[in-house]
PDB file of N, CA and C in Angstrom:
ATOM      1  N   UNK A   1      13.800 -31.843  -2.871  1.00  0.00           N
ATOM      2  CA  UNK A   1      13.076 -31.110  -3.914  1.00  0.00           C
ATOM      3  C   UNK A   1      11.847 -30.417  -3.313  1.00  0.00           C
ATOM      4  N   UNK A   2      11.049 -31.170  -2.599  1.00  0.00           N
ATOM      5  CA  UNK A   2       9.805 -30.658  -1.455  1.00  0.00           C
ATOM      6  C   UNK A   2      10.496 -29.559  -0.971  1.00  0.00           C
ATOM      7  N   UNK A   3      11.354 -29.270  -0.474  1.00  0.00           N
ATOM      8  CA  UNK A   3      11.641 -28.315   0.744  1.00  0.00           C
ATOM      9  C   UNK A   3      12.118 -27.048  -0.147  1.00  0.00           C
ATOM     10  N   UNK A   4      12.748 -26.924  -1.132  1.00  0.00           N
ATOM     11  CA  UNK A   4      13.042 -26.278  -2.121  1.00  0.00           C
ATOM     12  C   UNK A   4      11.881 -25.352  -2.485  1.00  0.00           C
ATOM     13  N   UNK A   5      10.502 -26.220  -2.708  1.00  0.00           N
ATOM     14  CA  UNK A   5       9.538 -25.841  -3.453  1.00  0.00           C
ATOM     15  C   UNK A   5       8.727 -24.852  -2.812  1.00  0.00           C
ATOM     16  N   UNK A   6       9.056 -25.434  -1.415  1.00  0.00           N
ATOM     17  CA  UNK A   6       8.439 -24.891  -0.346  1.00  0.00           C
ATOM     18  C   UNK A   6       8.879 -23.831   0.310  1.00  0.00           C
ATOM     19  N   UNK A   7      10.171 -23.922   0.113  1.00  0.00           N
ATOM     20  CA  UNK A   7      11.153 -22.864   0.577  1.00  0.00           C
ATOM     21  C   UNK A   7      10.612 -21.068  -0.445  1.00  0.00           C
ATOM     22  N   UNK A   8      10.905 -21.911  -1.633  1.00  0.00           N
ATOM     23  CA  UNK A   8      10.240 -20.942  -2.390  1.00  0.00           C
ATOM     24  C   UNK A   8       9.059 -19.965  -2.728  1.00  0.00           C
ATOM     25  N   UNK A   9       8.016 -20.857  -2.308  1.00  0.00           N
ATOM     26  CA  UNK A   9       6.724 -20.685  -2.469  1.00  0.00           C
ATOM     27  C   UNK A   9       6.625 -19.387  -1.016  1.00  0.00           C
ATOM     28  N   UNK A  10       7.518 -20.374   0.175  1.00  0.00           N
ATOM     29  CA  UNK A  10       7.214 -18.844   0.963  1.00  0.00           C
ATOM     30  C   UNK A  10       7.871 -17.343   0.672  1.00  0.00           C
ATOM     31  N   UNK A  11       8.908 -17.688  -0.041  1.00  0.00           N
ATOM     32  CA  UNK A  11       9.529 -16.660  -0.792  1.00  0.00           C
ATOM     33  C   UNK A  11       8.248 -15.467  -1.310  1.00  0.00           C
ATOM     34  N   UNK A  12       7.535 -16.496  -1.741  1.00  0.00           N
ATOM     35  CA  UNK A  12       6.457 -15.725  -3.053  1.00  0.00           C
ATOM     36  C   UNK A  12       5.531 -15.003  -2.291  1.00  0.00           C
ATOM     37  N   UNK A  13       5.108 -15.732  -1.006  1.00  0.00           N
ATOM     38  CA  UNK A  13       4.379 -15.227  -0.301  1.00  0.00           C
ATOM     39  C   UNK A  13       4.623 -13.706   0.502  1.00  0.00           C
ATOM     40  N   UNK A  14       6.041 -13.563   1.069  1.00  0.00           N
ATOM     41  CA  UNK A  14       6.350 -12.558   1.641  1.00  0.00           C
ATOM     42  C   UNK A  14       6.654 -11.719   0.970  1.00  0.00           C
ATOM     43  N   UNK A  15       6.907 -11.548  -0.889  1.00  0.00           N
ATOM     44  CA  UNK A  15       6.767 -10.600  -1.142  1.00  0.00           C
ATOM     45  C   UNK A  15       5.898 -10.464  -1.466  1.00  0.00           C
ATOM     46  N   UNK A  16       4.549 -11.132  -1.471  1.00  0.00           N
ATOM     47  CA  UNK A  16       3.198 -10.502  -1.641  1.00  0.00           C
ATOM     48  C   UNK A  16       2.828  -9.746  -0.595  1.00  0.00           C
ATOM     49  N   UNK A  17       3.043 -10.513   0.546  1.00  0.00           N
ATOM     50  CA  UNK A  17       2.807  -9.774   1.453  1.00  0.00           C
ATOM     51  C   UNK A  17       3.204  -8.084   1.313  1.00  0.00           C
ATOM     52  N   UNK A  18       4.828  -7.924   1.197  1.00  0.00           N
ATOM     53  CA  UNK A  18       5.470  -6.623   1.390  1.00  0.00           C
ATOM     54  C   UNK A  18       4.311  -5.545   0.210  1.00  0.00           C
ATOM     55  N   UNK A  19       4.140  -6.234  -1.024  1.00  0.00           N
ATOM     56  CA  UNK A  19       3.785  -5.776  -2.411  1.00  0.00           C
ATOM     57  C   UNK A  19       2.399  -5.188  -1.805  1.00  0.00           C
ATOM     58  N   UNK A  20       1.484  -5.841  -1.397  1.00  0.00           N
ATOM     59  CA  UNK A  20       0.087  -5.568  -0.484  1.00  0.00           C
ATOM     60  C   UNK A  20       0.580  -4.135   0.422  1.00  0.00           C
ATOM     61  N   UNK A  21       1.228  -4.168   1.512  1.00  0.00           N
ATOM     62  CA  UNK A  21       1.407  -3.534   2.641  1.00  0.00           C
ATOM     63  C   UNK A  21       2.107  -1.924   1.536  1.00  0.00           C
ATOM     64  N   UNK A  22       2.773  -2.168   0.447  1.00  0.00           N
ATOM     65  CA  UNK A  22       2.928  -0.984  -0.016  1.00  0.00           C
ATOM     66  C   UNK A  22       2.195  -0.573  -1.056  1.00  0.00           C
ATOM     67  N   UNK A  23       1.168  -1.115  -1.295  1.00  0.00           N
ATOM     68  CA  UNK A  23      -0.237  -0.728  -2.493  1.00  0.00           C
ATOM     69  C   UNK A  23      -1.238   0.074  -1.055  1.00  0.00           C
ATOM     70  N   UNK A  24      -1.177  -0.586   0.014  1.00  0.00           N
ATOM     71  CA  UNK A  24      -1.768   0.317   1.086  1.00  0.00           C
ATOM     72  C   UNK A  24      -1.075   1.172   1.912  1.00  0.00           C
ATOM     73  N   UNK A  25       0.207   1.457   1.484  1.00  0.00           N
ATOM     74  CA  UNK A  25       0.872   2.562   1.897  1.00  0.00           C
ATOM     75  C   UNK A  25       0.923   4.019   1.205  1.00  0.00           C
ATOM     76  N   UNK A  26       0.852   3.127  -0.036  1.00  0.00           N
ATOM     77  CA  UNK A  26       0.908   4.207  -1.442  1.00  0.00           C
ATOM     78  C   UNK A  26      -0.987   5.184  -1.640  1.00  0.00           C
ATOM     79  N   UNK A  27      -1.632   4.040  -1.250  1.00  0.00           N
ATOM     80  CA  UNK A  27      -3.076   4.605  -1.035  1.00  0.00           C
ATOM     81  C   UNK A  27      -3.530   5.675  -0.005  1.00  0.00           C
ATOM     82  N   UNK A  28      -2.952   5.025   0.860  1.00  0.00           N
ATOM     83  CA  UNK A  28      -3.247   5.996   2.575  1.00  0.00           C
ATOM     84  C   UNK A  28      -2.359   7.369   2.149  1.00  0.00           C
ATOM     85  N   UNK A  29      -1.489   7.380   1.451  1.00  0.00           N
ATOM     86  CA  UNK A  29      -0.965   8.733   0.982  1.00  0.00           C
ATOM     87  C   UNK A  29      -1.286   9.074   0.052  1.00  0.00           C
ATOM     88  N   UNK A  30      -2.003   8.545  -0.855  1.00  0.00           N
ATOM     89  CA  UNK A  30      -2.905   9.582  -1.739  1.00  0.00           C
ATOM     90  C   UNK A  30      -4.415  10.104  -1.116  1.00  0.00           C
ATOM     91  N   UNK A  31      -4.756   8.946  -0.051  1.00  0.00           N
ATOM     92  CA  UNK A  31      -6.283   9.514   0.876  1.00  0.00           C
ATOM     93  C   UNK A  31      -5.634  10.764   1.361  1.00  0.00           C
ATOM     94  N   UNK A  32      -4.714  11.174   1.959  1.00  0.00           N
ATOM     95  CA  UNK A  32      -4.065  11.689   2.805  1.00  0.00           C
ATOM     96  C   UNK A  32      -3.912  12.951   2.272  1.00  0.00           C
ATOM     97  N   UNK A  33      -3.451  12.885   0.905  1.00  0.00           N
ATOM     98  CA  UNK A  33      -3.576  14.161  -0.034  1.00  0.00           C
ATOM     99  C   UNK A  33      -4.830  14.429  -0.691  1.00  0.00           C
ATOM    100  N   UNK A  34      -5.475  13.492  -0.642  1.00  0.00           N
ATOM    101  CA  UNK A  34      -7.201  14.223  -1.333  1.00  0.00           C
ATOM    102  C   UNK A  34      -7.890  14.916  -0.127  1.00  0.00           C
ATOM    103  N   UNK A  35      -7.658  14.339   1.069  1.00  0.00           N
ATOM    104  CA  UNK A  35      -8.102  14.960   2.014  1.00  0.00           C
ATOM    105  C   UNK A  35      -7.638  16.771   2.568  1.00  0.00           C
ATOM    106  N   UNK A  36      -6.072  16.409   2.061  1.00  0.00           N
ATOM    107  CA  UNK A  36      -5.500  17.953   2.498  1.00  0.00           C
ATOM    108  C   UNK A  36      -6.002  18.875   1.840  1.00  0.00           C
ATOM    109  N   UNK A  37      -6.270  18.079  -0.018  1.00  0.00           N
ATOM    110  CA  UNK A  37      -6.688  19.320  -1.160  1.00  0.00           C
ATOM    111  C   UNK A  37      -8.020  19.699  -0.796  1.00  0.00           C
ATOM    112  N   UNK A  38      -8.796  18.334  -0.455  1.00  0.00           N
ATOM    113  CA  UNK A  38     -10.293  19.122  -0.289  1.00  0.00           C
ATOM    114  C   UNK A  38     -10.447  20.097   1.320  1.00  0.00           C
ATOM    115  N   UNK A  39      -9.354  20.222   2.165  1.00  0.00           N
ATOM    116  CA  UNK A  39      -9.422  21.083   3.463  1.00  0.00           C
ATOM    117  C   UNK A  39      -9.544  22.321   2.766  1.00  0.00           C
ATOM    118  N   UNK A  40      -8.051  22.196   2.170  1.00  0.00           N
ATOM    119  CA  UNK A  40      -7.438  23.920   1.425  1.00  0.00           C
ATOM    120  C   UNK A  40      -8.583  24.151   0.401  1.00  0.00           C
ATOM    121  N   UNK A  41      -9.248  23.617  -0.374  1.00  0.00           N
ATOM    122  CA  UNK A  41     -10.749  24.254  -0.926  1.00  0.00           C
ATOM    123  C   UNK A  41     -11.255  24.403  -0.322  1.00  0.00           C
ATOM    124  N   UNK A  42     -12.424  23.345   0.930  1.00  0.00           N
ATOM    125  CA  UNK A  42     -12.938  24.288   1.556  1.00  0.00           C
ATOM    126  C   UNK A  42     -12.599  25.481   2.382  1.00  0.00           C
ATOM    127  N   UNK A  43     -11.197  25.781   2.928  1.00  0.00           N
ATOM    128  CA  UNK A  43     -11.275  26.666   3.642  1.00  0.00           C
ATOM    129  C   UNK A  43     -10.790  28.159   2.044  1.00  0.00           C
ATOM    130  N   UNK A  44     -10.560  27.576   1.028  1.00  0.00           N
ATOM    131  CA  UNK A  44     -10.947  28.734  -0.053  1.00  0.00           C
ATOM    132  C   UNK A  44     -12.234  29.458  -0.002  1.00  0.00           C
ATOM    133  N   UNK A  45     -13.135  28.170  -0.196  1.00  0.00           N
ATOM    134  CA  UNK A  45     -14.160  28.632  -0.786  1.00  0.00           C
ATOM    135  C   UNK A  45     -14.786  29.600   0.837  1.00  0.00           C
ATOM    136  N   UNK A  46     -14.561  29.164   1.871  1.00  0.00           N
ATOM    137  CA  UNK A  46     -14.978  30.165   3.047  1.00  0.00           C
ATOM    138  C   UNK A  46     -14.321  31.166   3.153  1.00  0.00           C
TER     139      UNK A  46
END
């Protein structure tokens, strides 16, 4: 029953893990696009 629980629990863990690693995947590509929009304005506004 221990090993089960345990078995599980790391279950829970690695998809936190994955769930984390793609909340900061999903971020770095929206930095990624605020950064491109604010290039293409400034090089508008010049």
């Amino acid at each position: 029953m221990r090993s089960t629980w345990r078995r599980g629990h790391r279950r829970t863990l690695k998809t936190k893990e994955l769930t984390q690693s793609k909340i900061e995947e999903v971020s770095l590509e929206i930095l990624l696009r605020h950064a491109v929009k604010a290039k293409h304005g400034l090089e508008k506004k010049v």
